[in-house]
C-alpha atoms as a PDB file:
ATOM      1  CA  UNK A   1       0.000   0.000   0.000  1.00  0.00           C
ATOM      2  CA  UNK A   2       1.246   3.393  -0.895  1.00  0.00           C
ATOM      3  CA  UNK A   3       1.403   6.357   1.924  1.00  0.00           C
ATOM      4  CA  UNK A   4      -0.022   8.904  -0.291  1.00  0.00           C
ATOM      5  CA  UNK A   5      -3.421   6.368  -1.094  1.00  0.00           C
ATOM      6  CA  UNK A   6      -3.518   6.554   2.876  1.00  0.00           C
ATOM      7  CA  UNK A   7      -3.398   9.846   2.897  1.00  0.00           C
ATOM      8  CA  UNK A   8      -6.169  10.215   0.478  1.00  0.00           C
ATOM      9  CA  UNK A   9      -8.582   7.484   1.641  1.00  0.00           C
ATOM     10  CA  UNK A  10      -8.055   9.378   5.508  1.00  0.00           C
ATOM     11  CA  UNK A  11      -8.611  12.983   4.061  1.00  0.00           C
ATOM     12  CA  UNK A  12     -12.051  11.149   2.188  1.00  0.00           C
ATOM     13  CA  UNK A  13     -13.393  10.088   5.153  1.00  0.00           C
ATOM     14  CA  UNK A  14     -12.720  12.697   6.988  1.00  0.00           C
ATOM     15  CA  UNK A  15     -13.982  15.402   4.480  1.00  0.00           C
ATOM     16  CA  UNK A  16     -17.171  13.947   3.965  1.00  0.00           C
ATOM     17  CA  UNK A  17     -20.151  14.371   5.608  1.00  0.00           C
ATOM     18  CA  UNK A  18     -21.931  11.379   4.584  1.00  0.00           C
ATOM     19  CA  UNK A  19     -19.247   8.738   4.907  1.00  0.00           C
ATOM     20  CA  UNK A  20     -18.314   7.018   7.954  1.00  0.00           C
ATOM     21  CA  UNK A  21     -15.776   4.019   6.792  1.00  0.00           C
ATOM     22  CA  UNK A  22     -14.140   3.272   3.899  1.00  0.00           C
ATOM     23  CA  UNK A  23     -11.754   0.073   2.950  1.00  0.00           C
ATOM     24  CA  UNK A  24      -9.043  -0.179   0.759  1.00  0.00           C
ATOM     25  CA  UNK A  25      -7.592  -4.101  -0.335  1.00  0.00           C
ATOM     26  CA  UNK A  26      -4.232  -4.565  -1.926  1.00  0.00           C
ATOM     27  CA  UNK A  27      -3.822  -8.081  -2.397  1.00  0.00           C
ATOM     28  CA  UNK A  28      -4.272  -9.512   1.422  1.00  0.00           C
ATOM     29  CA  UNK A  29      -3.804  -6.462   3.143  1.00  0.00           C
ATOM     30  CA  UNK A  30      -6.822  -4.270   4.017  1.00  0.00           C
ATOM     31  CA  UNK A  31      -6.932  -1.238   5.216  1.00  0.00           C
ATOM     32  CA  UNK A  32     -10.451   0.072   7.345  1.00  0.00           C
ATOM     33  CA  UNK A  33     -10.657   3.840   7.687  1.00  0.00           C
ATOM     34  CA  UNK A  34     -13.515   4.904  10.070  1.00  0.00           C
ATOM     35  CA  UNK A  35     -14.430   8.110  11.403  1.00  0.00           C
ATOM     36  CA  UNK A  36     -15.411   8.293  15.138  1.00  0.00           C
ATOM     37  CA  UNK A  37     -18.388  10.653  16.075  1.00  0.00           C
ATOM     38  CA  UNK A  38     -18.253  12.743  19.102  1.00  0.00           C
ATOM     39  CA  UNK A  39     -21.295  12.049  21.535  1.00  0.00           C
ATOM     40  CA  UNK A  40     -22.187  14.881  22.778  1.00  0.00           C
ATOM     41  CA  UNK A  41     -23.140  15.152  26.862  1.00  0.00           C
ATOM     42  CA  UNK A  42     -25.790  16.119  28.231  1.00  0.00           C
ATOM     43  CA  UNK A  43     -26.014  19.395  28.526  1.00  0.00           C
ATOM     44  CA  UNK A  44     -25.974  20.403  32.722  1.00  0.00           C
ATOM     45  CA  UNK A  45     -29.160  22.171  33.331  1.00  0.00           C
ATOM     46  CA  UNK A  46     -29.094  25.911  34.189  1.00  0.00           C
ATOM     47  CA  UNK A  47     -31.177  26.533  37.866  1.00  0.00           C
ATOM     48  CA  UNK A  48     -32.312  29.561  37.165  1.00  0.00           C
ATOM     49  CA  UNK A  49     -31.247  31.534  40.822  1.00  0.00           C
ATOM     50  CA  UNK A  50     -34.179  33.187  42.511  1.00  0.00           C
ATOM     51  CA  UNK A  51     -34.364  37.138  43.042  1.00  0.00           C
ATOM     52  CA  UNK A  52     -32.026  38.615  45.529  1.00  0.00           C
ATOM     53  CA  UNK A  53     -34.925  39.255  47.943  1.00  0.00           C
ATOM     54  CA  UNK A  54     -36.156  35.647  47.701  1.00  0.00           C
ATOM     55  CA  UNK A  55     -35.595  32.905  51.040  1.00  0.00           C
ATOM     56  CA  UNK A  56     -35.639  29.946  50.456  1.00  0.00           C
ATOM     57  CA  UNK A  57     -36.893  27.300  53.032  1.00  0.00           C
ATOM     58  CA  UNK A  58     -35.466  24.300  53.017  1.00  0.00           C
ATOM     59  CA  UNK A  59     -36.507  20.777  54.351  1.00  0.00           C
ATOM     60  CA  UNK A  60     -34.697  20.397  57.919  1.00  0.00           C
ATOM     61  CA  UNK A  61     -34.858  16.196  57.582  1.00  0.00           C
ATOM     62  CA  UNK A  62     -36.136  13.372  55.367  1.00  0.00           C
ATOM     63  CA  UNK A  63     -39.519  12.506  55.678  1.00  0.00           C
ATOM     64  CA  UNK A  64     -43.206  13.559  54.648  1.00  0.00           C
ATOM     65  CA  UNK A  65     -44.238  16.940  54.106  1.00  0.00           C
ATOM     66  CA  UNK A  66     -47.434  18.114  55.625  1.00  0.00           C
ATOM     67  CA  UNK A  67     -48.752  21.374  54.837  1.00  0.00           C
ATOM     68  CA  UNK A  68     -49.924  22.162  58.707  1.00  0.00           C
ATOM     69  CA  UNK A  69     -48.999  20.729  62.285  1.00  0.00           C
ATOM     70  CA  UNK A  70     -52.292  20.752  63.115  1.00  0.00           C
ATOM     71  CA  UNK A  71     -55.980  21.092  61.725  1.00  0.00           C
ATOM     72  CA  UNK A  72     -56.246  24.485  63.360  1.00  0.00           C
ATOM     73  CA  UNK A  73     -53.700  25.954  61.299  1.00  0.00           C
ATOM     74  CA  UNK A  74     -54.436  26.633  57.335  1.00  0.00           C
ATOM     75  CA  UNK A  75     -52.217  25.562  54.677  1.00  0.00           C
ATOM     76  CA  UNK A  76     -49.881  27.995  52.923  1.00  0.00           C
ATOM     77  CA  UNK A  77     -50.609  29.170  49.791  1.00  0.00           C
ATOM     78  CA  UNK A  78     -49.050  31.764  47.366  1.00  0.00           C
ATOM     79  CA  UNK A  79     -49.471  35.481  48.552  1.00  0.00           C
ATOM     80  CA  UNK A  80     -49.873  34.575  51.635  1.00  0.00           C
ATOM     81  CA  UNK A  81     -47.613  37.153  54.556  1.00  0.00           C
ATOM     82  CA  UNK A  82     -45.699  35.457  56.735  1.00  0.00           C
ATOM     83  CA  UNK A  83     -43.670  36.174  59.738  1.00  0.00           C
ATOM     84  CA  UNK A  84     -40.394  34.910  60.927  1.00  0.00           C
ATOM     85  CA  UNK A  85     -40.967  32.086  62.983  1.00  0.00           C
ATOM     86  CA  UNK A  86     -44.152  31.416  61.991  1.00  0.00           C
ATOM     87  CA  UNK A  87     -44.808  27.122  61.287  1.00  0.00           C
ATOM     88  CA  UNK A  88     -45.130  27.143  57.707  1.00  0.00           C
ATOM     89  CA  UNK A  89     -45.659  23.348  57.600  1.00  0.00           C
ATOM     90  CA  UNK A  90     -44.449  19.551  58.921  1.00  0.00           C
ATOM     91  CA  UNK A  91     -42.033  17.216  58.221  1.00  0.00           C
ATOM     92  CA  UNK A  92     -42.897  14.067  59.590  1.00  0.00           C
ATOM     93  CA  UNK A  93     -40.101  11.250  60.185  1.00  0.00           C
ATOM     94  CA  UNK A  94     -40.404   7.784  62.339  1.00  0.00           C
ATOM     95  CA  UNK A  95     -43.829   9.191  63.260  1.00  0.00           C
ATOM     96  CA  UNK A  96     -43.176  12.861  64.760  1.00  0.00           C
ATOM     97  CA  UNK A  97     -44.234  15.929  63.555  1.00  0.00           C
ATOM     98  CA  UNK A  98     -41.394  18.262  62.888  1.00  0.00           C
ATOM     99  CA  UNK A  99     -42.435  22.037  62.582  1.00  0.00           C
ATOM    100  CA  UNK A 100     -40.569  23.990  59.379  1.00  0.00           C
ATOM    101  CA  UNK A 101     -40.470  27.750  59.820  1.00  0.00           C
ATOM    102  CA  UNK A 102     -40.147  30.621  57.940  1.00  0.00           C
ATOM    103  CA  UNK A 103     -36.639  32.368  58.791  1.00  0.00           C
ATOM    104  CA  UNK A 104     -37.995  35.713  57.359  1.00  0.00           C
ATOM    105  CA  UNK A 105     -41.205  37.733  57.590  1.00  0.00           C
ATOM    106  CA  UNK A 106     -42.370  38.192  53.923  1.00  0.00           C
ATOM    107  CA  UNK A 107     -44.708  36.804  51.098  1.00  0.00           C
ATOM    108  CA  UNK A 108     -45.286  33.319  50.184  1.00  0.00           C
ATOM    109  CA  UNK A 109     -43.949  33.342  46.255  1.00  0.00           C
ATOM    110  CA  UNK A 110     -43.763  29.453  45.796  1.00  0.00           C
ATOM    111  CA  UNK A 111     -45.196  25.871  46.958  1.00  0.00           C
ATOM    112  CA  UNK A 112     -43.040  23.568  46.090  1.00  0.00           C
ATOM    113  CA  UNK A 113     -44.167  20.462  47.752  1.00  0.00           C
ATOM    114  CA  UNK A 114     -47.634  18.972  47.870  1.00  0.00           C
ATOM    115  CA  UNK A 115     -49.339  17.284  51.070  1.00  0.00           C
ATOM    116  CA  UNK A 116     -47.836  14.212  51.739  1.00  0.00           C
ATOM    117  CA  UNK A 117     -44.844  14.275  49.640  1.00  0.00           C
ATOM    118  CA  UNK A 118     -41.537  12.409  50.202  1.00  0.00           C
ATOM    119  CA  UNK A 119     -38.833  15.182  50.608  1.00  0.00           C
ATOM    120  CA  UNK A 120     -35.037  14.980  51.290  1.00  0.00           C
ATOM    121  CA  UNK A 121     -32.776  16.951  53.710  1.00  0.00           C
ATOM    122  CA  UNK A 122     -31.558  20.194  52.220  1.00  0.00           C
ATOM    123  CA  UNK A 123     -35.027  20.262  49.199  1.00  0.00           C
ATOM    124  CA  UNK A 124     -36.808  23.308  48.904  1.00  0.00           C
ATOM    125  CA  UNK A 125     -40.262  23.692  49.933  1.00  0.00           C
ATOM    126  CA  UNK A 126     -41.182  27.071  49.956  1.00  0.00           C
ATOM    127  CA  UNK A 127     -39.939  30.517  48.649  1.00  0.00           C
ATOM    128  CA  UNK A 128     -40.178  33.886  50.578  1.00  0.00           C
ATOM    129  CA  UNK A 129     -39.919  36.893  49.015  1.00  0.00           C
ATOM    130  CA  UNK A 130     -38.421  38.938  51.872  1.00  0.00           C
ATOM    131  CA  UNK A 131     -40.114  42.075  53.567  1.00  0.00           C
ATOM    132  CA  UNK A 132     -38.557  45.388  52.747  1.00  0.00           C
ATOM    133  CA  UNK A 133     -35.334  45.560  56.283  1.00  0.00           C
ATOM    134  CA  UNK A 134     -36.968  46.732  59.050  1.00  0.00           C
ATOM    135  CA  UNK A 135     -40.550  45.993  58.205  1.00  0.00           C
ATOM    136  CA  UNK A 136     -42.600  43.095  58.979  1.00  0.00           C
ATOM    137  CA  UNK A 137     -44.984  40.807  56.711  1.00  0.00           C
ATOM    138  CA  UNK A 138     -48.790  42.489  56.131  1.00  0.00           C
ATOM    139  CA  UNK A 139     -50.604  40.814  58.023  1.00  0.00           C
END
């Protein structure tokens, strides 16, 4: 086999876009040219970051998420003000109720758990969009 047919049978392959092998025989030799194609990864996806004046609560433990302690207390829902401190729902694990509070007065901007959902240490369950320094959640 000659260098330059090589040469040539490489620079086919690799120039076209439709072609993916080629083979060249001389005799009992045979030459197999193929080109390799790059899989392409996943692509990470982006978390968009909330607003500057948004809390996030997260989910103290694994359990259950319940949206109140107690039947006395309603559930939270979007636009609703909240204080700091106030129980914004439950996390129950081995069968105790564990209260999750906000950590800043402001306005309910996001539910993201549902009654009775599985949820993990550290997962976000409800956004705050903080009260203006100094003032406290309309009440």
């Amino acid at each position: 086999m000659d260098l330059t047919q090589v040469a040539e049978l490489v620079a086919a392959v690799c120039s076209s876009r439709t072609v993916t092998e080629m083979t060249l025989r001389e005799g009992t030799r045979r030459l197999v040219v193929r080109r390799a194609f790059a899989v392409e990864a996943p692509q990470p996806e982006v978390m968009e970051a909330p607003p500057a004046d948004d809390f996030i609560v997260c989910s103290p433990l694994v359990g259950f998420f319940h949206q109140s302690a107690s039947a006395k207390c309603p559930p939270v829902t979007v636009g609703m003000a909240v204080r700091d401190g106030q129980v914004l729902g439950a996390i129950e694990s081995m069968s105790v109720l564990y209260d999750v509070t906000a950590e800043v007065s402001g306005v309910i901007t996001e539910v993201l758990v549902e009654e009775g959902q599985p949820v993990e240490y550290g997962q976000e369950l409800f956004r705050i969009q903080r009260a203006p320094d100094g003032e406290s959640a309309p009440a």
